[in-house]
Protein backbone atom coordinates (compact mmCIF):
# COMPACT_ATOMS: atom_id res chain seq x y z
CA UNK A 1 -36.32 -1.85 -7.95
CA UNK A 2 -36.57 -5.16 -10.57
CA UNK A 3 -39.31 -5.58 -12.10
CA UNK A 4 -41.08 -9.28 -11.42
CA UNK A 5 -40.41 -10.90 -14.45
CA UNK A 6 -36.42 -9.51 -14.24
CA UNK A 7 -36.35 -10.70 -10.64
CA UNK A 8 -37.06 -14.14 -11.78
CA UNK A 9 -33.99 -14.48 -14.14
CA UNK A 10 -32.18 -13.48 -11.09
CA UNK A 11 -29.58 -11.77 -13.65
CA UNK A 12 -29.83 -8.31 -14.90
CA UNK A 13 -27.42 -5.82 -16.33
CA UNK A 14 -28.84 -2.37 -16.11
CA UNK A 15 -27.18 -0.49 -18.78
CA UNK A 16 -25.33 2.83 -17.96
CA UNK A 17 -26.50 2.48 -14.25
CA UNK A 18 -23.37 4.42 -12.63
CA UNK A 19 -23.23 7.21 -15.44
CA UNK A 20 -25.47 8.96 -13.48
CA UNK A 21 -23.04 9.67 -10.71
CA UNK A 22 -20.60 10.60 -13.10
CA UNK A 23 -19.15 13.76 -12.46
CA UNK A 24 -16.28 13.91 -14.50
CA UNK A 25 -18.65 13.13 -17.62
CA UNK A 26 -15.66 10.48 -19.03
CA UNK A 27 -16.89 8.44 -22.41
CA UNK A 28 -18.04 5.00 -21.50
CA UNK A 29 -15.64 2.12 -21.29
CA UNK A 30 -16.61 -1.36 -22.12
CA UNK A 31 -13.71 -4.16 -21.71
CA UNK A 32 -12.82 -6.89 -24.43
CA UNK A 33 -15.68 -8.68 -23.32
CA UNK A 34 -18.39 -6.26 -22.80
CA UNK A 35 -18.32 -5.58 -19.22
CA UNK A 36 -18.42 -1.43 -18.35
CA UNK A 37 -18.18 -0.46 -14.45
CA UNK A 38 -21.14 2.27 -15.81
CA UNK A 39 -23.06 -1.10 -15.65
CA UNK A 40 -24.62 -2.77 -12.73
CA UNK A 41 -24.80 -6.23 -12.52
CA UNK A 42 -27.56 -7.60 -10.53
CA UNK A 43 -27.14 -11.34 -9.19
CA UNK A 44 -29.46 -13.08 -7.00
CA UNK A 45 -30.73 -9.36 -5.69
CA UNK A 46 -27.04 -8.50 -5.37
CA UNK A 47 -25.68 -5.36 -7.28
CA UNK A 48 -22.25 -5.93 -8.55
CA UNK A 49 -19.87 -3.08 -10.15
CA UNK A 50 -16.76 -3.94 -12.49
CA UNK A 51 -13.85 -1.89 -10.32
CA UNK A 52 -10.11 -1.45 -9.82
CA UNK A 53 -7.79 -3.04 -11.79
CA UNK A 54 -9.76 -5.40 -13.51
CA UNK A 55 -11.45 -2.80 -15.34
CA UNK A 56 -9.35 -3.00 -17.97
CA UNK A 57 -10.20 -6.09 -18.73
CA UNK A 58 -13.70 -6.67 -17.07
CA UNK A 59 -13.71 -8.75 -14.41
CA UNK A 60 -14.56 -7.94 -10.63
CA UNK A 61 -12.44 -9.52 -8.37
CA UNK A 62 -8.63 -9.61 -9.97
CA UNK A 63 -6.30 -7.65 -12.94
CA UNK A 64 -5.28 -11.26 -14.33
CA UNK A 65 -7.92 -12.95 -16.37
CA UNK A 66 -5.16 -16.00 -16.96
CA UNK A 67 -1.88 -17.07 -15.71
CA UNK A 68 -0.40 -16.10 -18.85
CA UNK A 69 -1.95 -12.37 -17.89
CA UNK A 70 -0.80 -12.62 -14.36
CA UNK A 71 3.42 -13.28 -15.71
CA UNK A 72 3.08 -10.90 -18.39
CA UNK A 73 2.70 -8.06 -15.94
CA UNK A 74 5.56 -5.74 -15.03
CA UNK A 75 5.89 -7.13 -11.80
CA UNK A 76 3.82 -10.67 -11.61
CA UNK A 77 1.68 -11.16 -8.19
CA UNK A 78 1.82 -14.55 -6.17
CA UNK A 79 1.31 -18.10 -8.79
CA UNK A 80 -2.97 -18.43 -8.96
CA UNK A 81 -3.54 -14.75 -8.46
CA UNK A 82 -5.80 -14.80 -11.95
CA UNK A 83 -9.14 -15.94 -12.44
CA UNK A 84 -7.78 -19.06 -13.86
CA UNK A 85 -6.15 -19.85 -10.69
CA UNK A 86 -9.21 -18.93 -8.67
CA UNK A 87 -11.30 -21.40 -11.00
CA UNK A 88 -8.54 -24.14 -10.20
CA UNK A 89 -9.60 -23.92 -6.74
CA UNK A 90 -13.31 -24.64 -7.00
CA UNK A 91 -15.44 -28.11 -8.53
CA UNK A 92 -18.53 -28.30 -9.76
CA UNK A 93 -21.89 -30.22 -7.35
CA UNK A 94 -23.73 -30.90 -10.14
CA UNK A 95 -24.55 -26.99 -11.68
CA UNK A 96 -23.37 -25.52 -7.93
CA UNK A 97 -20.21 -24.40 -8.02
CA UNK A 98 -17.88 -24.13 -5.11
CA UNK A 99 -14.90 -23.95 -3.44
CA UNK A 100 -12.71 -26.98 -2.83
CA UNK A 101 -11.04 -25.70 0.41
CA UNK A 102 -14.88 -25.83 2.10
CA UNK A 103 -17.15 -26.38 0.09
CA UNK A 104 -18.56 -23.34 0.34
CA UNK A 105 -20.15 -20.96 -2.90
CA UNK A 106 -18.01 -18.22 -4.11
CA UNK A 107 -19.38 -14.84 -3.58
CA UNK A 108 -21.09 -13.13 -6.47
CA UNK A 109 -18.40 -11.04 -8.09
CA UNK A 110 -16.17 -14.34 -8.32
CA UNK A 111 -19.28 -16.08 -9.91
CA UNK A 112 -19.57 -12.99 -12.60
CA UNK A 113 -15.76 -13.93 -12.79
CA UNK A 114 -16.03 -17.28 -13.93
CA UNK A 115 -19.21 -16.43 -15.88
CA UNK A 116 -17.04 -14.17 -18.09
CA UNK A 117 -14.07 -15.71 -18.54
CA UNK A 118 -16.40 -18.68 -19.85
CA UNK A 119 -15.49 -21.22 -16.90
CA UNK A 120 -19.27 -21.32 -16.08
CA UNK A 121 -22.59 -21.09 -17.46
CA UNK A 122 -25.02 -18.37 -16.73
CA UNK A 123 -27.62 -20.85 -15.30
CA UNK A 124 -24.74 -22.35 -13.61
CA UNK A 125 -23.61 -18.62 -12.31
CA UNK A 126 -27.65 -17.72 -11.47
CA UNK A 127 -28.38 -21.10 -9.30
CA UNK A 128 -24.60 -21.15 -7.37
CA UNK A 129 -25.80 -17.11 -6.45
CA UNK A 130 -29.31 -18.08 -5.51
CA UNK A 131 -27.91 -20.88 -3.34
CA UNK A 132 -25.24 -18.47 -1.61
CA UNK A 133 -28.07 -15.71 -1.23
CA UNK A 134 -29.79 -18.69 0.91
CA UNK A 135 -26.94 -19.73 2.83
CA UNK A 136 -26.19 -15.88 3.44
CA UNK A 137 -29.91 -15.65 5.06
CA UNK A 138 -30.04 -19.16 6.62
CA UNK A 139 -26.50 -18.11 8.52
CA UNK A 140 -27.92 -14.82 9.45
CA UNK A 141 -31.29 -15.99 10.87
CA UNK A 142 -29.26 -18.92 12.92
CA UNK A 143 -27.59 -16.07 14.49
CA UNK A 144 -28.38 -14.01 17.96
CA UNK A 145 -27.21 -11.04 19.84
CA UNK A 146 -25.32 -11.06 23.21
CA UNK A 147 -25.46 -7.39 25.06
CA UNK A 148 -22.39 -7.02 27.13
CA UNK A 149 -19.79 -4.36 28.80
CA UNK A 150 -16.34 -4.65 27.95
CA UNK A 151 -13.88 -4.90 30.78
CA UNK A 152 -11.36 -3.12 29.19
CA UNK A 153 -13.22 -0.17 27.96
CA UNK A 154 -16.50 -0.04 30.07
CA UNK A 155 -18.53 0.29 26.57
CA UNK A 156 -21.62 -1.18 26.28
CA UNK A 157 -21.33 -3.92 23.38
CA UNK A 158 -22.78 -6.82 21.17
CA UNK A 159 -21.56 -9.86 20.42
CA UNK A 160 -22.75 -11.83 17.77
CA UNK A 161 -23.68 -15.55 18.70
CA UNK A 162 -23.77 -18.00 15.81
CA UNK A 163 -26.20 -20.94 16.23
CA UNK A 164 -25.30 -24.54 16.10
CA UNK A 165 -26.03 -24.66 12.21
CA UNK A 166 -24.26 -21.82 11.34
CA UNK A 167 -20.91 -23.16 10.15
CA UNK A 168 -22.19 -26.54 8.70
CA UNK A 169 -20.19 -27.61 5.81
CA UNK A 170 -22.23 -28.18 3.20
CA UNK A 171 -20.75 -29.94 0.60
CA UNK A 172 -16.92 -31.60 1.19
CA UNK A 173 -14.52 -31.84 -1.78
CA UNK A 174 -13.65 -35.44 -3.35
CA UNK A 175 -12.19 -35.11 -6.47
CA UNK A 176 -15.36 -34.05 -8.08
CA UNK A 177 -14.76 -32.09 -12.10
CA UNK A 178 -12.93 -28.75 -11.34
CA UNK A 179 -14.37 -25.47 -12.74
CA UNK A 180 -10.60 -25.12 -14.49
């Protein structure tokens, strides 16, 4: 559990965090830039762990920090797959940062993404997070709960029923400063 005055920053790394269910005992890995997946990262009351194949190189959501990263591979994924390319795709409302396609916040571990790779700020990172968190709860408590039997099946179901404000677009893209 955070502690109040932790809780307020919204952002917390708690060192070592995932050693504990360790097994294999391995030495601690920290990437280039610092990040370990021992470490959780706490974002707007969201725990976030450094996995897969960005490990290597610290990030949370993709192996290719850059484009450059991304053709230097072996065998190069699909043009954008990087962090750079992600970044290309999103514009800054004011300090919020969001997508261009909807206008929409990224998700935390693409926020901790940009944060790293020094696209964003960390205030910039913490308030986009906060806002998401809200828009996570607003969406959630705008939704309600339909019992019903299949027709196919005979099983006894629920169908989730978002409200009228559910899916309103928040912000629309027009050629506002891109995070990239």
């Amino acid at each position: 559990m955070l502690s109040k005055e932790k809780s307020m920053e919204n952002f917390e790394i708690i060192r070592d965090y995932y050693r504990q269910f360790d097994l294999k005992k391995e030495d601690r890995y920290e990437a280039p830039n610092g990040v370990s997946a021992d470490d959780s990262y706490v974002l707007a009351g969201r725990s976030h762990r450094c996995l897969g194949p960005g490990r290597e190189r610290g990030l949370f959501t993709n192996r290719n920090a850059t484009e450059a990263d991304r053709l230097s591979a072996k065998f190069p994924s699909y043009e954008g797959d990087s962090v750079e390319g992600s970044a290309k795709k999103a514009f800054f409302d004011g300090d919020i940062v969001r997508w261009k396609s909807n206008g929409r916040i990224p998700f935390g571990d693409m926020l901790l993404d940009f944060y790293h790779c020094g696209y964003i700020t960390k205030d910039q990172m913490i308030e986009s997070a906060i806002l998401q968190e809200k828009g996570n709860e607003d969406f959630w408590d705008n939704m309600t709960t339909k019992r019903y039997v299949d027709e196919e099946t005979g099983q006894h179901m629920v169908r989730f029923v978002p409200g009228e404000s559910s899916f309103k677009e928040e912000v629309e893209y027009t050629n506002q400063r891109s995070v990239a």
